[in-house]
Structure formats: structure tokens, C-alpha cells
C-alpha atoms as a PDB file:
ATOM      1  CA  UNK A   1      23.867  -6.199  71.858  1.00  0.00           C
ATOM      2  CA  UNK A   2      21.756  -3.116  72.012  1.00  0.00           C
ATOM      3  CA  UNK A   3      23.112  -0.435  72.035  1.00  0.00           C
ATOM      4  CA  UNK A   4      21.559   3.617  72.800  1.00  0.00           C
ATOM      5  CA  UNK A   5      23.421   6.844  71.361  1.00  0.00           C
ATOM      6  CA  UNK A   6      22.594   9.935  73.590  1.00  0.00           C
ATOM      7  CA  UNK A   7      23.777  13.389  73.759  1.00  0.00           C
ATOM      8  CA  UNK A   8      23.973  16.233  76.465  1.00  0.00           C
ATOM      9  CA  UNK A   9      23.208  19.407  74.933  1.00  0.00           C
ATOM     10  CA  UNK A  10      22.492  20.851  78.447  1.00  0.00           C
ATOM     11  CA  UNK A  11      25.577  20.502  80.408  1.00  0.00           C
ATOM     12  CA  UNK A  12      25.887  21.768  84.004  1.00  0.00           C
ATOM     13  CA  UNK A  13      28.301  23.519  86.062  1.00  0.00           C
ATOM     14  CA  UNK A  14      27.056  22.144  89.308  1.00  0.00           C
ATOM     15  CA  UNK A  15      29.467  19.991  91.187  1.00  0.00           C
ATOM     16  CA  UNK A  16      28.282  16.820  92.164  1.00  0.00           C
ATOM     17  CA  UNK A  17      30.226  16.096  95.258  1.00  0.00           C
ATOM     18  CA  UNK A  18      28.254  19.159  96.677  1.00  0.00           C
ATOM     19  CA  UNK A  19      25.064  18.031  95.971  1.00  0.00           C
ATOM     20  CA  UNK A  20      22.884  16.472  98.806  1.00  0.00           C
ATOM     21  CA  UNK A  21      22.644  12.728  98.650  1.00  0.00           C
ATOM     22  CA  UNK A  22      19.461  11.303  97.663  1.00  0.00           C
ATOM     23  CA  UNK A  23      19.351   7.409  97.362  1.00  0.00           C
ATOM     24  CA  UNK A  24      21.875   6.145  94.611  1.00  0.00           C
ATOM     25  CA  UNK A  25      21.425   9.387  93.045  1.00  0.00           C
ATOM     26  CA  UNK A  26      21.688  13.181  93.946  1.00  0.00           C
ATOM     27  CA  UNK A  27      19.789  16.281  94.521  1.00  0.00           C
ATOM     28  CA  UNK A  28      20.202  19.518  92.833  1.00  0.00           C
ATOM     29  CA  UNK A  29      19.427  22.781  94.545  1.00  0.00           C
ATOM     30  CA  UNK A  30      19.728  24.983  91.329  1.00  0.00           C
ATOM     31  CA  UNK A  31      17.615  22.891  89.724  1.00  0.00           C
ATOM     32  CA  UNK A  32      15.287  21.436  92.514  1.00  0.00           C
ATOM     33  CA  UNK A  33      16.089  17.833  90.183  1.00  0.00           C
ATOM     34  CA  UNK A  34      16.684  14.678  90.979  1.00  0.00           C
ATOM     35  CA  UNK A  35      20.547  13.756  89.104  1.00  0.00           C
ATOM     36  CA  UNK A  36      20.276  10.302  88.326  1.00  0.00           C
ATOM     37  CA  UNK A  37      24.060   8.256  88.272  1.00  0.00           C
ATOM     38  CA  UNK A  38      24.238   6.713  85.117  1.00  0.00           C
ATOM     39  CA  UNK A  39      26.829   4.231  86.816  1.00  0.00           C
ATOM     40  CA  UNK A  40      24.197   2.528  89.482  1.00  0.00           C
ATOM     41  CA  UNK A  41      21.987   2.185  86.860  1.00  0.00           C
ATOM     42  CA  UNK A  42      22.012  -1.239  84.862  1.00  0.00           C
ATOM     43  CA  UNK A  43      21.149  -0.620  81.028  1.00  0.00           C
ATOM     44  CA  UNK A  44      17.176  -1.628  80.962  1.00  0.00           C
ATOM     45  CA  UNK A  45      16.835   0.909  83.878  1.00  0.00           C
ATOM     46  CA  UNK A  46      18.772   3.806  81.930  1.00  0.00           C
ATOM     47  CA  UNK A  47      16.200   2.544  78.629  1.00  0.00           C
ATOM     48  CA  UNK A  48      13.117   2.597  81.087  1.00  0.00           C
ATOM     49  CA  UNK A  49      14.342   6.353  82.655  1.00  0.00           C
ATOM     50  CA  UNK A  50      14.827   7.367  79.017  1.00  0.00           C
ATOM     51  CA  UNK A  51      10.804   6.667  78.154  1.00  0.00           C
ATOM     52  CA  UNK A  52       9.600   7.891  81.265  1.00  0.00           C
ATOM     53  CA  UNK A  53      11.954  11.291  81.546  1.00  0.00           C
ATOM     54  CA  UNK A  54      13.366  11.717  78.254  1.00  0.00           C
ATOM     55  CA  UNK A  55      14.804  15.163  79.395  1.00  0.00           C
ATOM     56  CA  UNK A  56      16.233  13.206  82.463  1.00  0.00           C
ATOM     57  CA  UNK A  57      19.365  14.808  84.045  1.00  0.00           C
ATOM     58  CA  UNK A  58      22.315  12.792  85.024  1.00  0.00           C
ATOM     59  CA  UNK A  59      25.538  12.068  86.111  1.00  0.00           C
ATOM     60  CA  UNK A  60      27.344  10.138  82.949  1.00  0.00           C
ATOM     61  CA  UNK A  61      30.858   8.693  83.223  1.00  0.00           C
ATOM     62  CA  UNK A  62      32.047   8.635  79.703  1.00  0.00           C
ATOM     63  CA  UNK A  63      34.852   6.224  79.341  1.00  0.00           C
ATOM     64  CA  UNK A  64      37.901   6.730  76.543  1.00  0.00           C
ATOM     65  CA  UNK A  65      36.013   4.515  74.100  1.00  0.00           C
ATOM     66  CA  UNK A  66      32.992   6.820  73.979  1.00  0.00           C
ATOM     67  CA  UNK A  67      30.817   4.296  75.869  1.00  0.00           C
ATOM     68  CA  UNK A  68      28.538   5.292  79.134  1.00  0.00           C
ATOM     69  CA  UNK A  69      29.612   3.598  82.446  1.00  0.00           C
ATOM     70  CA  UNK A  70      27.082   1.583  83.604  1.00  0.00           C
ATOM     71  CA  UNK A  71      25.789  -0.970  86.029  1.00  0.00           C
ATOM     72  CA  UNK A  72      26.533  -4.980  85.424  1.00  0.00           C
ATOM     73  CA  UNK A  73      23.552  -6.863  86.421  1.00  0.00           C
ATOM     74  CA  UNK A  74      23.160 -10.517  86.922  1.00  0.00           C
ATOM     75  CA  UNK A  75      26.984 -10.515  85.646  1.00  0.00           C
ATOM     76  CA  UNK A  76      26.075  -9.692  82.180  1.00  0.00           C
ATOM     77  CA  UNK A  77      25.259  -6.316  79.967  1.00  0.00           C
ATOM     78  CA  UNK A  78      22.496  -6.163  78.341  1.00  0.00           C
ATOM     79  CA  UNK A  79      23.401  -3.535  76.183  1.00  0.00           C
ATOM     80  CA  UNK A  80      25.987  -0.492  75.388  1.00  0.00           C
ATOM     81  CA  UNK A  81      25.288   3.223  75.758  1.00  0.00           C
ATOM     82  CA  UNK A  82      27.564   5.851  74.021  1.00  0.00           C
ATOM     83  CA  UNK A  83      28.447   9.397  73.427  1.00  0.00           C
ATOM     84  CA  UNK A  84      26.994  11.048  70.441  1.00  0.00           C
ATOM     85  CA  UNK A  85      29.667  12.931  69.317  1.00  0.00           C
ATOM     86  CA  UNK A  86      28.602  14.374  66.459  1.00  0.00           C
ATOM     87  CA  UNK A  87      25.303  15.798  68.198  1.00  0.00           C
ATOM     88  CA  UNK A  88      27.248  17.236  70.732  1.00  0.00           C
ATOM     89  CA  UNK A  89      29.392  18.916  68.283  1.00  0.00           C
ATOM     90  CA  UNK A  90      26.861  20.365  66.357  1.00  0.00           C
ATOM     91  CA  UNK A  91      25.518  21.938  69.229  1.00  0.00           C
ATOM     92  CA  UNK A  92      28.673  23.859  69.985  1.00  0.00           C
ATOM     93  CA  UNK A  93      28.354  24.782  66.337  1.00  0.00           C
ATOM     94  CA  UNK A  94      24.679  26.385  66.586  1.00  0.00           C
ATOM     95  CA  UNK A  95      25.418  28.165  69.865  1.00  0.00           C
ATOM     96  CA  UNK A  96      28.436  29.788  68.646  1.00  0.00           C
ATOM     97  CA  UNK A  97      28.320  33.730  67.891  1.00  0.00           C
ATOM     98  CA  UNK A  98      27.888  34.945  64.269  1.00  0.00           C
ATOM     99  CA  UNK A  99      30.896  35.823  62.423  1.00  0.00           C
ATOM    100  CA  UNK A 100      31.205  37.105  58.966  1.00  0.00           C
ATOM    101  CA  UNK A 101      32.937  35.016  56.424  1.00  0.00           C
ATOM    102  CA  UNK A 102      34.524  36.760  53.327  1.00  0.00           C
ATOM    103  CA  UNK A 103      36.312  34.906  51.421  1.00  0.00           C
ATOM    104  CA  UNK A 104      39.316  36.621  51.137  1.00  0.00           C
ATOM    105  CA  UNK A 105      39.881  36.872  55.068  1.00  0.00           C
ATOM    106  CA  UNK A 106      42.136  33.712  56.203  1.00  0.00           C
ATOM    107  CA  UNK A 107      43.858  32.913  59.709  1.00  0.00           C
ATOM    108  CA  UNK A 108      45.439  29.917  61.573  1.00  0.00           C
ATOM    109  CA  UNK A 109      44.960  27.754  63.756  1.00  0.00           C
ATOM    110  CA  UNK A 110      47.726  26.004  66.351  1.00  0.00           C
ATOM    111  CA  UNK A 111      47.963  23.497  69.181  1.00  0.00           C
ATOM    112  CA  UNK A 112      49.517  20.757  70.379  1.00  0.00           C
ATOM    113  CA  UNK A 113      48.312  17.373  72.148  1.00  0.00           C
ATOM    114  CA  UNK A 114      50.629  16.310  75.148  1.00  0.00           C
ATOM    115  CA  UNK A 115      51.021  12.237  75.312  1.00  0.00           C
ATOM    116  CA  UNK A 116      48.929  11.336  72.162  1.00  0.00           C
ATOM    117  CA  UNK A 117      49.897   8.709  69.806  1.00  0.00           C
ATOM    118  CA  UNK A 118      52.275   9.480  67.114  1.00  0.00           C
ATOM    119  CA  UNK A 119      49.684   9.225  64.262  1.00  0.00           C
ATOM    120  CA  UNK A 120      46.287  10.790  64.056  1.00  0.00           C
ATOM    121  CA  UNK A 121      44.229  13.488  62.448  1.00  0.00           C
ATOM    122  CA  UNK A 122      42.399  16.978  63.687  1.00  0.00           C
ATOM    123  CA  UNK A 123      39.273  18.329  62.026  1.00  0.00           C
ATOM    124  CA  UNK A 124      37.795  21.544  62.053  1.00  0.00           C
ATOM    125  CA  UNK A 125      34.488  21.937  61.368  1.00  0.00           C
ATOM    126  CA  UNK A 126      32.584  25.374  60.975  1.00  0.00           C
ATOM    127  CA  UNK A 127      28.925  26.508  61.006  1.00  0.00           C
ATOM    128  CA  UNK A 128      27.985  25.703  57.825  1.00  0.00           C
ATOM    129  CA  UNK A 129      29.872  21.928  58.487  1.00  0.00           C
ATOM    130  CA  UNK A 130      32.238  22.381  56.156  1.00  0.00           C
ATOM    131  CA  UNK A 131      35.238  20.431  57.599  1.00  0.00           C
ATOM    132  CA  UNK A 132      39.085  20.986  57.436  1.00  0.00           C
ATOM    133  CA  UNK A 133      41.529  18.201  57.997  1.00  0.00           C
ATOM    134  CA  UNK A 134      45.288  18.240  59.277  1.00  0.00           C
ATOM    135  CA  UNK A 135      47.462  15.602  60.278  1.00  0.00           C
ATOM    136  CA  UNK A 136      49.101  16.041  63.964  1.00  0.00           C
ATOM    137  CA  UNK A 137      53.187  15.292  64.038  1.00  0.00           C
ATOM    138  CA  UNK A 138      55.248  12.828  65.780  1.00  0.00           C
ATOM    139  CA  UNK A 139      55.586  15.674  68.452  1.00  0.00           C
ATOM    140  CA  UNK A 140      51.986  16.409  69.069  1.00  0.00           C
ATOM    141  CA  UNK A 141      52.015  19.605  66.824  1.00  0.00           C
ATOM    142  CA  UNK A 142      48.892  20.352  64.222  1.00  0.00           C
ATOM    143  CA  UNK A 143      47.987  23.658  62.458  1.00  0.00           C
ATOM    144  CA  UNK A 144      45.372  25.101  60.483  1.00  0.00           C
ATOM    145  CA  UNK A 145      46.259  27.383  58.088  1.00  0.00           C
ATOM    146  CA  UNK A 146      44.512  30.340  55.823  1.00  0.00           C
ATOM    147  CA  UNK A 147      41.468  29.355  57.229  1.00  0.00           C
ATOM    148  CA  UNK A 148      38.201  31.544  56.610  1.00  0.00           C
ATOM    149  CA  UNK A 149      36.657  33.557  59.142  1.00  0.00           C
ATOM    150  CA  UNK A 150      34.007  31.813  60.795  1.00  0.00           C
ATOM    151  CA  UNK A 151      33.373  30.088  63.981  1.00  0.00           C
ATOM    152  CA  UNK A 152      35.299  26.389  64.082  1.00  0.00           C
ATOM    153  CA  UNK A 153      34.827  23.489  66.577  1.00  0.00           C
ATOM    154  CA  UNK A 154      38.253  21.109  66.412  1.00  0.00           C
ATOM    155  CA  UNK A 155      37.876  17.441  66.926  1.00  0.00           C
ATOM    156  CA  UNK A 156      41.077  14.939  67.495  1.00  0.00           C
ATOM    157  CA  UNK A 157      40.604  11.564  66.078  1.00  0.00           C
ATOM    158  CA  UNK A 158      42.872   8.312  66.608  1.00  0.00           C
ATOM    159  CA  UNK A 159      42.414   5.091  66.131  1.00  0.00           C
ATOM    160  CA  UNK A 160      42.092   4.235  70.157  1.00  0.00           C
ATOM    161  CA  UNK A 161      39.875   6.791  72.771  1.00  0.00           C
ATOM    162  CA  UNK A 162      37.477   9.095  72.707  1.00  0.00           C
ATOM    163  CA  UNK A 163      37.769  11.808  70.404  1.00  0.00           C
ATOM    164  CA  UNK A 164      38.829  15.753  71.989  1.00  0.00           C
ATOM    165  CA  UNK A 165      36.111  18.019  71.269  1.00  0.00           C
ATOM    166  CA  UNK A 166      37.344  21.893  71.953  1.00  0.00           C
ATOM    167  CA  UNK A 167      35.542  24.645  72.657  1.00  0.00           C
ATOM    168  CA  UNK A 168      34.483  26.630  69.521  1.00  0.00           C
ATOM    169  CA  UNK A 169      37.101  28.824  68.050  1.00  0.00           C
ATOM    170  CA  UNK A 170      36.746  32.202  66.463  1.00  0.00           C
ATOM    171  CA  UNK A 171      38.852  32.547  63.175  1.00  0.00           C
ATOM    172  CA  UNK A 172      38.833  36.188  61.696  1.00  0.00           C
ATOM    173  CA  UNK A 173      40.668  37.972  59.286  1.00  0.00           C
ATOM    174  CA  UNK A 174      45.265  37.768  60.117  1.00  0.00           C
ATOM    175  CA  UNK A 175      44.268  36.056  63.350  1.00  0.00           C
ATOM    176  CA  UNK A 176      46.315  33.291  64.581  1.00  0.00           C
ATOM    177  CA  UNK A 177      44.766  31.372  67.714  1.00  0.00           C
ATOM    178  CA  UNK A 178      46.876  29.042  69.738  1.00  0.00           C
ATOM    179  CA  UNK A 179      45.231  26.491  71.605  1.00  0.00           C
ATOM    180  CA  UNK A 180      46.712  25.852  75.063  1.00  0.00           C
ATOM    181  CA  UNK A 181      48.027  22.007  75.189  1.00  0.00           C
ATOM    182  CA  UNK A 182      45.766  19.215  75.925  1.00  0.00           C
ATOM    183  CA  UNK A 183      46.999  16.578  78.315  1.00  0.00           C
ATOM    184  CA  UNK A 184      44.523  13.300  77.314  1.00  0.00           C
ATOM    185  CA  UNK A 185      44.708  10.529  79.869  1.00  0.00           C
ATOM    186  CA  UNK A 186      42.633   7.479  80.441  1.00  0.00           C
ATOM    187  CA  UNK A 187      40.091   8.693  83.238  1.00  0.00           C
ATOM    188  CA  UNK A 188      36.617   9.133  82.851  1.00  0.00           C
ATOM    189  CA  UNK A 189      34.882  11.757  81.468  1.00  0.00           C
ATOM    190  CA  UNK A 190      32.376  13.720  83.688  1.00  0.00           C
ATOM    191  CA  UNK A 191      29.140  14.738  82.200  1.00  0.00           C
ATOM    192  CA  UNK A 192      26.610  16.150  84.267  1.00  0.00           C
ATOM    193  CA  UNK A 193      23.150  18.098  82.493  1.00  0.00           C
ATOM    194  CA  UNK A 194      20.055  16.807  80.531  1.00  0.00           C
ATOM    195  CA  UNK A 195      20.905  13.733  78.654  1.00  0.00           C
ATOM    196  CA  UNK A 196      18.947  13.287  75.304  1.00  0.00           C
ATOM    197  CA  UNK A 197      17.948  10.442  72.834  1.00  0.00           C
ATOM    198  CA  UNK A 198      20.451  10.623  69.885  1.00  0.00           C
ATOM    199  CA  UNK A 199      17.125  10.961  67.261  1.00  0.00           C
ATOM    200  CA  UNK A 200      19.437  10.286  64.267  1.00  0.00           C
ATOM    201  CA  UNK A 201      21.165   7.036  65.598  1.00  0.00           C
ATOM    202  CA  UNK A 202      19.672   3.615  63.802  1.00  0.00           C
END
């Protein structure tokens, strides 16, 4: 099976049920664009829409195994479209403000993952890519600690789902951040921006 990795480094705040119908798709006023829905479109169509507007935006429902919901046709699926996750979270990284990193400064990190599995690991990553690694408890609980200041973008792995991305994270010098608790469940994922051609895939 086929299959395309994309990204969405353009995200958008707009909120689809407002937007003015326009065929299977919608219209956006902000944008004067067309916002294709991912999920009426069967895989070849998404492939031919990719060629023909590769800055396309669109309306992705992102299910918890990472993959793109999209139109069955004929009964069958001609191929498999997922997240990117690692473009997207580079991204985060390279938009982030600039913070200085000495290496004596150190802080923590805490949060806490409501209704995850028992077992599974959270990485921080800062701008540079360097990544640090902690394993969450039976209760949910992770931390970070003596971390150097910098900019960090967390990232919740398991063996089942789509990984939690958070928002980037300023670490700087005694600080200790505490993420507010994240409440995973099995609904789709909402995208909505300029979707992108994941150029390192393959």
C-alpha cells in the first residue's frame, strides 16, 4: 500500500463550522481559499490535489494512529496518509524564541497524563535536537529535571495512539514549569492550515 507523509506547518485558527459551505469542501473568508476535507476525498484525489496545489489548505482528521481520515472508494484504499510528526515538531522548534543556554543554568520540568497507559516514555527535545528522555509512572506522573535553559518541545510516546506533541516550553535558569494535565481520548484530531509534502519521507 502506498502510503504519503505530510505535515501542517501552517495551522489555522479559523473554525470550520463557520465557514460558508462550498461543495464537499469549505470557504474561507480570511483567506479567500477554498479548504478542501481531507475525509471526502479518496486517496488518488488527495495525491492528484497534492501535484496540482502542493500548498493546498485543508481540513485533516488525524486519527489516534497518526493516519489521515480519508474517503473509501470502490470499497477498498488505495493507500494510507499520515502525520509527520517529526516535521511538525521541528517546526515548533524553529519558531520558538531564542533563549540563552549556559551550562550551568538547570530547571524542571512536570506534568501528568490523565487516562494513559501505565507504561510509556516522554521526550524533550530542544533547538539544537538534543533530546531528553523520562519514563511516565503508573499514575501518569513524568518530570524533567536539571534541565538546561533553552526552549523544549515534549513528545509522549506509547506503544498504541498518536503521540502528544506540547506546545514549546521555556526552561531557564531555577525555573520549574508545570504542565497542566492532558486528558488523551480516542477522537479525532482536527487539523485545519496548509498541508505539505513530508520531503524527507521515502
Amino acid at each position: 500500500m502506498k502510503e504519503l507523509r505530510v505535515s501542517f506547518p501552517e495551522p489555522c485558527g479559523e473554525k470550520w463550522e463557520e465557514m460558508p459551505v462550498s461543495g464537499c469542501n469549505r470557504h474561507c473568508a480570511s483567506c479567500d481559499k477554498i479548504i478542501y476535507d481531507l475525509s471526502q476525498m479518496a486517496f488518488d484525489d488527495v495525491e492528484t490535489l497534492l501535484t496540482v496545489k502542493p500548498d493546498a489548505c485543508v481540513r485533516a482528521a488525524v486519527k489516534v494512529d497518526g493516519s489521515v481520515r480519508l474517503k473509501e472508494k470502490s470499497g477498498k484504499k488505495n493507500g494510507k496518509m499520515v502525520l509527520a510528526m517529526g516535521a511538525s515538531l521541528g517546526l515548533m522548534l524553529a519558531a520558538a524564541p531564542a533563549v540563552a543556554n549556559p551550562a550551568s543554568s538547570r530547571g524542571t520540568i512536570t506534568g501528568k497524563f490523565e487516562g494513559y497507559f501505565s507504561s510509556g516514555w516522554v521526550t524533550a527535545t530542544d533547538a539544537q535536537g538534543k533530546e531528553y528522555r523520562t519514563k511516565v509512572s503508573r499514575y501518569g506522573h513524568y518530570k524533567f529535571k536539571k534541565l538546561p535553559d533553552g526552549i523544549y518541545v515534549l513528545r509522549f510516546e506509547n506503544d498504541c495512539g498518536l503521540p502528544w506533541v506540547s506546545e514549546p516550553v521555556v526552561v531557564q535558569k531555577g525555573s520549574k514549569s508545570k504542565l497542566p494535565s492532558v486528558f488523551p481520548d480516542d477522537s479525532d484530531c482536527i487539523i485545519i492550515g496548509s498541508m505539505k509534502l513530508d520531503q524527507n519521507a521515502g
